[in-house]
C-alpha atoms as a PDB file:
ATOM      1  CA  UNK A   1       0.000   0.000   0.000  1.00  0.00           C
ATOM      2  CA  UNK A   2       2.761   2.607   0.502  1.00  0.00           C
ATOM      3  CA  UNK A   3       3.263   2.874  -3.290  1.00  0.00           C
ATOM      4  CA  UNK A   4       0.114   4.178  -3.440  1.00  0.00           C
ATOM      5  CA  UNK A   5       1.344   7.207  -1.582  1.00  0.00           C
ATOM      6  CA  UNK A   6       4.000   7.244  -3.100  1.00  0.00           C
ATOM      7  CA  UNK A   7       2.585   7.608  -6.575  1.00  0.00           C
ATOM      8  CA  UNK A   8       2.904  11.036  -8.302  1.00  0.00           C
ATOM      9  CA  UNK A   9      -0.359  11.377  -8.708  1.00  0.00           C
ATOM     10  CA  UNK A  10      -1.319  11.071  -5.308  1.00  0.00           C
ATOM     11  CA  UNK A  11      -1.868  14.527  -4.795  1.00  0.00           C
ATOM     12  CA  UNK A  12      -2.603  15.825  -7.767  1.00  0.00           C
ATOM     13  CA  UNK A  13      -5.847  13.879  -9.680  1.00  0.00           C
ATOM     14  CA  UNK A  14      -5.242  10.443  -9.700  1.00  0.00           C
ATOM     15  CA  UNK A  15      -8.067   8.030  -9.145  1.00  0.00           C
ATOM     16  CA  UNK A  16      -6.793   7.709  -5.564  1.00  0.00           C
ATOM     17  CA  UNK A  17      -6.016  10.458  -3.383  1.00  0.00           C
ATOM     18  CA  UNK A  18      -6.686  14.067  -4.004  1.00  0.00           C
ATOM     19  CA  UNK A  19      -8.508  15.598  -7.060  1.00  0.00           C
ATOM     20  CA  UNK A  20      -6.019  18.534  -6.485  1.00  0.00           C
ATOM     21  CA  UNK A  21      -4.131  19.065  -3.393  1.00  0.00           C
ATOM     22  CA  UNK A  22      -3.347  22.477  -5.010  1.00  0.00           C
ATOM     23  CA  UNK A  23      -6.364  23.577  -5.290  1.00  0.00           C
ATOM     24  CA  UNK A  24      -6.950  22.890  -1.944  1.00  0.00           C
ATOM     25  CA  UNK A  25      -4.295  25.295  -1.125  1.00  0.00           C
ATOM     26  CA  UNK A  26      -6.138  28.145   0.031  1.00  0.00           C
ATOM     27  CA  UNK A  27      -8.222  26.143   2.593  1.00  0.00           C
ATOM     28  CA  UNK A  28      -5.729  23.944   3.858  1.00  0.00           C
ATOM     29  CA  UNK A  29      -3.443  27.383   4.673  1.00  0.00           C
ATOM     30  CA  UNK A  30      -6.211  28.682   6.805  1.00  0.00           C
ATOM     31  CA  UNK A  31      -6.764  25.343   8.284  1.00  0.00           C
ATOM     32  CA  UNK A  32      -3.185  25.178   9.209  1.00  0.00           C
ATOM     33  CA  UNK A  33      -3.075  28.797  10.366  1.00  0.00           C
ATOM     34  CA  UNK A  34      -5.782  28.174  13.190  1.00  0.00           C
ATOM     35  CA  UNK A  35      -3.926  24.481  14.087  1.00  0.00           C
ATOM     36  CA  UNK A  36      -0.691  26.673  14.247  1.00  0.00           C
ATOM     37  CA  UNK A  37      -1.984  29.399  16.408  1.00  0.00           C
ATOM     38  CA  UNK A  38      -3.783  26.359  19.093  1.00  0.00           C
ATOM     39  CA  UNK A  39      -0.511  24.776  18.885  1.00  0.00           C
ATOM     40  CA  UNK A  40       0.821  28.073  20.295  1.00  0.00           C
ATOM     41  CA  UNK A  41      -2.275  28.328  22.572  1.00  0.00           C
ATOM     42  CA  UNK A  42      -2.369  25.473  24.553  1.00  0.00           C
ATOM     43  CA  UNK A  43       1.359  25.324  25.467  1.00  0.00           C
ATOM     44  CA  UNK A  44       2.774  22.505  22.590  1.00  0.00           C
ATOM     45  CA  UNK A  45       4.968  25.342  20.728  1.00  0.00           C
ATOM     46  CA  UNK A  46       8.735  27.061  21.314  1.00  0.00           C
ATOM     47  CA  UNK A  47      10.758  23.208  20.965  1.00  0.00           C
ATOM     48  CA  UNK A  48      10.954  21.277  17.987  1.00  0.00           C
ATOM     49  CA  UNK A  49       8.054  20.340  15.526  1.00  0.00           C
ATOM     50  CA  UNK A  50       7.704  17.269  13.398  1.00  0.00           C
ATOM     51  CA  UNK A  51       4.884  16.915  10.743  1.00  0.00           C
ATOM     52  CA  UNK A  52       4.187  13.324   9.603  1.00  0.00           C
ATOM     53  CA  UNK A  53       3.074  13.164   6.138  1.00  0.00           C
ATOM     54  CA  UNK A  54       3.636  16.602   5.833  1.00  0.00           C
ATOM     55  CA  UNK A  55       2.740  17.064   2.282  1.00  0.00           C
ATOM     56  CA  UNK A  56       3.525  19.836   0.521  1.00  0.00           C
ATOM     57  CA  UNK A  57       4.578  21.711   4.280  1.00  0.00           C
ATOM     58  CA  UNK A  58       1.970  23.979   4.307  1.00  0.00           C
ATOM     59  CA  UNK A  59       1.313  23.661   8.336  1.00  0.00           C
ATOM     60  CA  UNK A  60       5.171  23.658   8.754  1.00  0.00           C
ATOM     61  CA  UNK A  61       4.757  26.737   6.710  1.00  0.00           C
ATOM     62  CA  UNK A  62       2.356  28.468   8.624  1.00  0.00           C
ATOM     63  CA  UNK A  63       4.326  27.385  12.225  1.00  0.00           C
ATOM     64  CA  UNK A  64       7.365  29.438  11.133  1.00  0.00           C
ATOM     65  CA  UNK A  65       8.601  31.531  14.066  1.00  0.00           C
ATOM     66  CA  UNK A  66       6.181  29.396  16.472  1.00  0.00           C
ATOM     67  CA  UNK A  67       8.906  26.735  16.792  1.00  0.00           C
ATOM     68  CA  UNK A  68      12.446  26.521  17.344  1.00  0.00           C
ATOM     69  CA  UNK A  69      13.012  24.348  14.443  1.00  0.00           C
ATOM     70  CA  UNK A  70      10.222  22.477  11.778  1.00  0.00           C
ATOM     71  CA  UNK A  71      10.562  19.170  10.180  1.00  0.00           C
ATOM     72  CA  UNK A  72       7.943  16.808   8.117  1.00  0.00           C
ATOM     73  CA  UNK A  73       8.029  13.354   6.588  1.00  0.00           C
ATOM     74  CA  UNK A  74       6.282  12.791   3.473  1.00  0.00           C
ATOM     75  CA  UNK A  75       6.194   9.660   1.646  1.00  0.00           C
ATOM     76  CA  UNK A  76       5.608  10.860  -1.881  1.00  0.00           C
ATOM     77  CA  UNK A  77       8.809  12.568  -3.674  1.00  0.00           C
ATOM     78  CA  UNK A  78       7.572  14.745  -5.686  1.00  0.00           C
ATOM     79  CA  UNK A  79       5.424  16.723  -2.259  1.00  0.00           C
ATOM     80  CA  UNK A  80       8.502  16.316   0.135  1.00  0.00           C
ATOM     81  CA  UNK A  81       9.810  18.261  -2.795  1.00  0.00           C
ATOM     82  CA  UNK A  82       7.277  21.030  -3.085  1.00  0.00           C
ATOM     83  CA  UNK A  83       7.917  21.538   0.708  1.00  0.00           C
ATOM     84  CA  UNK A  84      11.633  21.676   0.442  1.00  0.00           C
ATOM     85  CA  UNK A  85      11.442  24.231  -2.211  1.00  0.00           C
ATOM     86  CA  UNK A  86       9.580  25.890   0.372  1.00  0.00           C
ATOM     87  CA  UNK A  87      12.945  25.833   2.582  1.00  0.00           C
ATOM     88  CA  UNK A  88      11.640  23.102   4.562  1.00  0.00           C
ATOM     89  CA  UNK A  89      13.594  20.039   6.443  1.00  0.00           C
ATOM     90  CA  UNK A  90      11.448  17.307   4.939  1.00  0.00           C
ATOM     91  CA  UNK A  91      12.579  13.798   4.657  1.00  0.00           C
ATOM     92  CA  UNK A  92      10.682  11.962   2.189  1.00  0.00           C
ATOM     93  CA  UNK A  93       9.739   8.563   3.806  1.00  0.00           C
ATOM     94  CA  UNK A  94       8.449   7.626   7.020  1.00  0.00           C
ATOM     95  CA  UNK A  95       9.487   7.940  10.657  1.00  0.00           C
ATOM     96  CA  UNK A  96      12.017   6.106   9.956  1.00  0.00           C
ATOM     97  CA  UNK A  97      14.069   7.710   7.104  1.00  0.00           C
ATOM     98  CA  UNK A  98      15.113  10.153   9.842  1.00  0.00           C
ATOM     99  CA  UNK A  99      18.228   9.839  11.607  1.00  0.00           C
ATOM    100  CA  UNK A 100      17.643   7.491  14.356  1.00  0.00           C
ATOM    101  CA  UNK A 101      18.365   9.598  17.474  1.00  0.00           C
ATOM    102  CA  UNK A 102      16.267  12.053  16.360  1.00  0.00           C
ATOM    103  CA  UNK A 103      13.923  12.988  18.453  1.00  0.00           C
ATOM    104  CA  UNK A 104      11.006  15.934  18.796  1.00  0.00           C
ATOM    105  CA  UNK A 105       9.270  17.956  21.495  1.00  0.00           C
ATOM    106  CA  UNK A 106       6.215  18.117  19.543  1.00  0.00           C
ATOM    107  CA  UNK A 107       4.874  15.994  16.954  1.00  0.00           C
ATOM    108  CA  UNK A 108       1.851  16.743  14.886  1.00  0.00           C
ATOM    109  CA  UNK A 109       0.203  13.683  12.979  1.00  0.00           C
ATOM    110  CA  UNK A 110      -3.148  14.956  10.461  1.00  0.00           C
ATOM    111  CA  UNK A 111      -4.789  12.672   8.791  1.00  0.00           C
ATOM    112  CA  UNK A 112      -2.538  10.094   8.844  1.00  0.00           C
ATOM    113  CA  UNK A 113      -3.532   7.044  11.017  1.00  0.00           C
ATOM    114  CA  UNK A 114      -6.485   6.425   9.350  1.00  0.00           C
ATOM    115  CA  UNK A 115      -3.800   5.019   6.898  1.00  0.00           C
ATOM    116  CA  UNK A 116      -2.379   2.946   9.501  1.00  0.00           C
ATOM    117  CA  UNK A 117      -2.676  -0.697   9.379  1.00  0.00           C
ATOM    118  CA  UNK A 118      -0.652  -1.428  12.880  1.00  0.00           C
ATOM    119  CA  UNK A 119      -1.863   1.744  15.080  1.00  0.00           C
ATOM    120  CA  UNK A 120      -0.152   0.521  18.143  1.00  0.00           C
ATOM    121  CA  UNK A 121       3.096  -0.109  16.511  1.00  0.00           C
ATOM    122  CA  UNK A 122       2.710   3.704  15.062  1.00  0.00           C
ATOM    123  CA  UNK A 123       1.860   5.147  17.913  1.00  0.00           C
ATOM    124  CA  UNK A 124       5.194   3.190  19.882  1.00  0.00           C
ATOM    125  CA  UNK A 125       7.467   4.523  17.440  1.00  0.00           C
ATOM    126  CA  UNK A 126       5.534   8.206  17.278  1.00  0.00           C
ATOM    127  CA  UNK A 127       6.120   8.132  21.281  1.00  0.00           C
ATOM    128  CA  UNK A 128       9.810   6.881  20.972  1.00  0.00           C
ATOM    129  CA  UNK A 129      10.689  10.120  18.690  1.00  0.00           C
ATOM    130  CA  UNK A 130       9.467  12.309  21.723  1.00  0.00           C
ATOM    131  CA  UNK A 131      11.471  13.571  24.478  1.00  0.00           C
ATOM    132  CA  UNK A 132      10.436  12.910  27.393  1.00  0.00           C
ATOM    133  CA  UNK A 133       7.627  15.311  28.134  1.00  0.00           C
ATOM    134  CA  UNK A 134       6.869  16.186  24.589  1.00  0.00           C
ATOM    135  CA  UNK A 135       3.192  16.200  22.969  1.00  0.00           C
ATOM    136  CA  UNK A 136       1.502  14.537  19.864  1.00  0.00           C
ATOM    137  CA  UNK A 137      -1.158  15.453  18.483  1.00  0.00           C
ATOM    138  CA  UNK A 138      -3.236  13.024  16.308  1.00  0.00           C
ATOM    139  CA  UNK A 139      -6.132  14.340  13.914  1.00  0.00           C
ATOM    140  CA  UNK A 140      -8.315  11.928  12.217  1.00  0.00           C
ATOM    141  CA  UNK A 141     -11.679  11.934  10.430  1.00  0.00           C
ATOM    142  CA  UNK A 142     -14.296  11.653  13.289  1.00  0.00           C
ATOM    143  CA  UNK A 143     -16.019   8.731  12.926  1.00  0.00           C
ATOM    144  CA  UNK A 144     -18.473   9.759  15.961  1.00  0.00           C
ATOM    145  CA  UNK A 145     -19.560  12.998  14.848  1.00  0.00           C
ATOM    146  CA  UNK A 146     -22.744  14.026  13.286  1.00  0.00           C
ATOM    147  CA  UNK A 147     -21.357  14.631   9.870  1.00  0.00           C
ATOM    148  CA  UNK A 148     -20.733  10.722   9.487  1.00  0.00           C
ATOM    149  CA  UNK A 149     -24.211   9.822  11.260  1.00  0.00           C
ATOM    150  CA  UNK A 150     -26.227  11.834   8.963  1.00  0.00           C
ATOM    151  CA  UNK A 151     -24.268  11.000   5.690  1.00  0.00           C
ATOM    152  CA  UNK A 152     -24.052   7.316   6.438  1.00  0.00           C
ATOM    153  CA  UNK A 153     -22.479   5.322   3.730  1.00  0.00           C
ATOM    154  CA  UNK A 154     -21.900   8.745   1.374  1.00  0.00           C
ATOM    155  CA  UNK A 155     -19.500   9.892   4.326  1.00  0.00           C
ATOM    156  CA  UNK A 156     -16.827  11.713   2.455  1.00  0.00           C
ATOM    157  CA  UNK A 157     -14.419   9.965   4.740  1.00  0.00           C
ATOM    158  CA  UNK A 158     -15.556   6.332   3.384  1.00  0.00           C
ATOM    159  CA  UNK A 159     -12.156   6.175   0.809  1.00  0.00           C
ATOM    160  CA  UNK A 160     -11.145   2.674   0.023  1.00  0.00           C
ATOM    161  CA  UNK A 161      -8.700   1.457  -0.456  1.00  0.00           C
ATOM    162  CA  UNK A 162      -6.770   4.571   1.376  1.00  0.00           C
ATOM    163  CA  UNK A 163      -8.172   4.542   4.284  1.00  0.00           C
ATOM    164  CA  UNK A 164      -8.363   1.440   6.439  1.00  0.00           C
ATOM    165  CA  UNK A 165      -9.340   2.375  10.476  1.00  0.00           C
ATOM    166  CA  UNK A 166     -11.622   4.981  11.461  1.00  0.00           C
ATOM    167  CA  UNK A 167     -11.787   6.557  15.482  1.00  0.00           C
ATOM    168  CA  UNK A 168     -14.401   8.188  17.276  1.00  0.00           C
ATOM    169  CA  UNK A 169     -12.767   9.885  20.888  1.00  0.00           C
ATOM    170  CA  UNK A 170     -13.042   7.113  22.920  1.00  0.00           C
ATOM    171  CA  UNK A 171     -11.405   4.866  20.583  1.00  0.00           C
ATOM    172  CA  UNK A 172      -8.510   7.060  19.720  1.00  0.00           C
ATOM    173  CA  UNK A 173      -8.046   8.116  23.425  1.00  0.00           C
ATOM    174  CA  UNK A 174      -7.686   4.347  24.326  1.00  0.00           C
ATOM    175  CA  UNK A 175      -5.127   4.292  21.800  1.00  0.00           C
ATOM    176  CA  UNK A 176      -3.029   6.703  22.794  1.00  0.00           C
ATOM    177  CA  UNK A 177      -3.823   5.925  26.957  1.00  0.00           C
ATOM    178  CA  UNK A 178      -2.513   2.100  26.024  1.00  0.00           C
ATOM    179  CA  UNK A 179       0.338   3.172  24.175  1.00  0.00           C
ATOM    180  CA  UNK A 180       2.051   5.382  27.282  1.00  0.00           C
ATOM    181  CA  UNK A 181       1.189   8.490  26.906  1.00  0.00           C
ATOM    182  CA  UNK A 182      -1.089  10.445  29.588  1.00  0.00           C
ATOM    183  CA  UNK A 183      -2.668  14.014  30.065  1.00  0.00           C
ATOM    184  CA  UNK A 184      -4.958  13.065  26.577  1.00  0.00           C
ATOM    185  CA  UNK A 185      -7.103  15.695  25.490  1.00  0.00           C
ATOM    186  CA  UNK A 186      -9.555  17.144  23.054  1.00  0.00           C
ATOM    187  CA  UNK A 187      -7.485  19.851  20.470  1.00  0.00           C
ATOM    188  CA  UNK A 188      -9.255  22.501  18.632  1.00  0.00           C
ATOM    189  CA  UNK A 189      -8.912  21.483  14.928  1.00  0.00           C
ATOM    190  CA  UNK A 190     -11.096  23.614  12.917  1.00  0.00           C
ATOM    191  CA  UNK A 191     -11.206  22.600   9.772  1.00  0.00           C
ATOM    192  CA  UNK A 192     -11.985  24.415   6.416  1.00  0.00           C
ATOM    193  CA  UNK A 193     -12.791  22.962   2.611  1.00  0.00           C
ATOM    194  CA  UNK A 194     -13.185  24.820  -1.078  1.00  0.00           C
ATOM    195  CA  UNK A 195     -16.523  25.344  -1.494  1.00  0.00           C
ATOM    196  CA  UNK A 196     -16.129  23.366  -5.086  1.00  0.00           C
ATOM    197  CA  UNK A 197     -15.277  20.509  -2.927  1.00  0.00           C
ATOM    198  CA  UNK A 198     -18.087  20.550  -0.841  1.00  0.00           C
ATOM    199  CA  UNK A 199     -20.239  20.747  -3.949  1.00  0.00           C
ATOM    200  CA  UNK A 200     -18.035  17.474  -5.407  1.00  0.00           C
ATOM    201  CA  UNK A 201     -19.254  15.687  -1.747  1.00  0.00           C
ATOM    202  CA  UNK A 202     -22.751  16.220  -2.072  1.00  0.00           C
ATOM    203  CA  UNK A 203     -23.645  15.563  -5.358  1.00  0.00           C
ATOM    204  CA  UNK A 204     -22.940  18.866  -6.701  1.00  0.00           C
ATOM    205  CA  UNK A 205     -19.842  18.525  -8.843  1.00  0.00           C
ATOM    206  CA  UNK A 206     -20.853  20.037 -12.233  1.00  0.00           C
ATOM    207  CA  UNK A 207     -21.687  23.025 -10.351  1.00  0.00           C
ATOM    208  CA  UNK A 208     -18.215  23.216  -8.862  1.00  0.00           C
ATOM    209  CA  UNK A 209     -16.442  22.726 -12.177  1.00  0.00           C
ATOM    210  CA  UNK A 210     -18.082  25.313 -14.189  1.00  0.00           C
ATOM    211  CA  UNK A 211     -17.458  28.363 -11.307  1.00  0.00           C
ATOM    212  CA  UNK A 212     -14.142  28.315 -10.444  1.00  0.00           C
ATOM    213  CA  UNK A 213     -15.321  31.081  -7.631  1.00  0.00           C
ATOM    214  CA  UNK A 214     -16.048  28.227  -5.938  1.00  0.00           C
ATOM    215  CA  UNK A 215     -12.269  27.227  -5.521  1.00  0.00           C
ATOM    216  CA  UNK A 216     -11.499  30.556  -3.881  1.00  0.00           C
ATOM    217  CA  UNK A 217     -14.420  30.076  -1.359  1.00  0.00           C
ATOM    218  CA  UNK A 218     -13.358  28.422   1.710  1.00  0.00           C
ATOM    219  CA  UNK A 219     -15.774  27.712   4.201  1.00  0.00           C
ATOM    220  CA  UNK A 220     -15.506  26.461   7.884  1.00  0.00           C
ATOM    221  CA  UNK A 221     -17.260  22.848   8.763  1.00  0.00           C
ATOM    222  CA  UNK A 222     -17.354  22.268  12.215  1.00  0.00           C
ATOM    223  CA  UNK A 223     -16.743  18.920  13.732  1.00  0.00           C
ATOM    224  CA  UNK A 224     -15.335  17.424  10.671  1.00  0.00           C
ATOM    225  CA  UNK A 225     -11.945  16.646  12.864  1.00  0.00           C
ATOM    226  CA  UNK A 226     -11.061  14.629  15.561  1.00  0.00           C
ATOM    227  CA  UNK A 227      -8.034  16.062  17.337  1.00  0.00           C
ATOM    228  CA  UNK A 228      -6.330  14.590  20.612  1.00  0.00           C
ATOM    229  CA  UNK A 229      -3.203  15.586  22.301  1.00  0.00           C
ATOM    230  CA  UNK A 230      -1.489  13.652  24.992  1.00  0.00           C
ATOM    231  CA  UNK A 231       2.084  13.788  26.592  1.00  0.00           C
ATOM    232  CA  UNK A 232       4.793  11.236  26.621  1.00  0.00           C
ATOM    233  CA  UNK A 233       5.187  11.202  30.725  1.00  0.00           C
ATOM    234  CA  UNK A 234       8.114  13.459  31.930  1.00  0.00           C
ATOM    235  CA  UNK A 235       9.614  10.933  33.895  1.00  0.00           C
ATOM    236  CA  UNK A 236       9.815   8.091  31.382  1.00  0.00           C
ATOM    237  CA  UNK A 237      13.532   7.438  30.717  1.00  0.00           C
END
């Protein structure tokens, strides 16, 4: 399955993956702006950050000057290169194409471990590239929220083959409590989409393709996001 992320056109139209990560650019910026400025908020900034799956660095981008250093993985080349033209320290691979005694105070995983296939193995090796008192922060699709209750089976978030678990907040706080980490708790993760691509989700698509206004729109959903943070324990060795 990693090939498939690893394909070039992952991000960029393939029949898997994004219709246009690009075009998602304006959205995904403000998105990452809030996430960036709750980062600040509730203590998790000033060390150093790691992105996993960074893509093309935009929330490394909009962190600059919140941390004292940025870094993202990325398993697709040809994004871990759009973010290092953007002057960014990004690694393309997983955790572990970084150097192995690396290690981060916080470490921000979006929409990532619905990939997963071994969560509990991820999670180990997330919490072995913290220092000792650092923070992750996970963000998921929520598979408890209202949006996925009401949509049912036309739940945006329903992508075979890509993604293969789904958490609601009990779920992904038992994850993170059985893999060692403690103080878990909810993290503002406003999320905002184009407003073609909200048209795409609901049936609307022509409608999006023949005003491309609709691309500049971004608009806010709430609850769309399930964010915890938790803390690897301070006194763990």
């Amino acid at each position: 399955m990693l090939v498939l992320y690893q394909r070039g056109d992952y991000f960029e139209g393939g029949d898997l993956g994004y219709d246009s990560y690009a075009d998602q650019t304006r959205a995904l910026r403000a998105t990452f702006r809030r996430v960036a400025h709750n980062l600040v908020r509730s203590g998790l900034a000033g060390g150093d950050l790691l992105d996993v799956g960074c893509g093309y660095g935009l929330l490394l981008d909009q962190a600059r000057g919140a941390f004292r250093s940025l870094a993202g993985t990325e398993l697709s080349d040809e994004a871990a290169a759009q973010a290092r033209r953007r002057g960014l320290d990004v690694v393309t691979g997983g955790l572990d194409a970084l150097p192995g005694d690396r290690t981060f105070d916080c470490i921000v995983c979006a929409h990532v471990i619905e990939h997963v296939y071994d969560p509990r193995s991820f999670v180990a090796t997330l919490r072995e590239r913290l220092r000792p008192g650092g923070s992750v922060v996970i963000a998921t699709p929520d598979m408890g929220s209202a949006w996925r209750r009401s949509l049912r089976s036309r739940w945006p978030s329903f992508k075979v083959p890509e993604h293969v678990l789904y958490f609601d907040r009990r779920t992904l706080a038992r994850l993170l409590d059985e893999g060692g980490f403690d103080d878990v708790r909810e993290f503002p993760y406003p999320h905002a989409f184009p407003l073609a691509l909200i048209a795409d989700k609901v049936g609307l698509g022509a409608l999006g393709r023949r005003s491309g206004r609709l691309r500049s729109v971004s608009v806010w959903l709430p609850a769309t996001t399930l964010a915890l943070s938790a803390r690897r324990p301070a006194a763990d060795p």
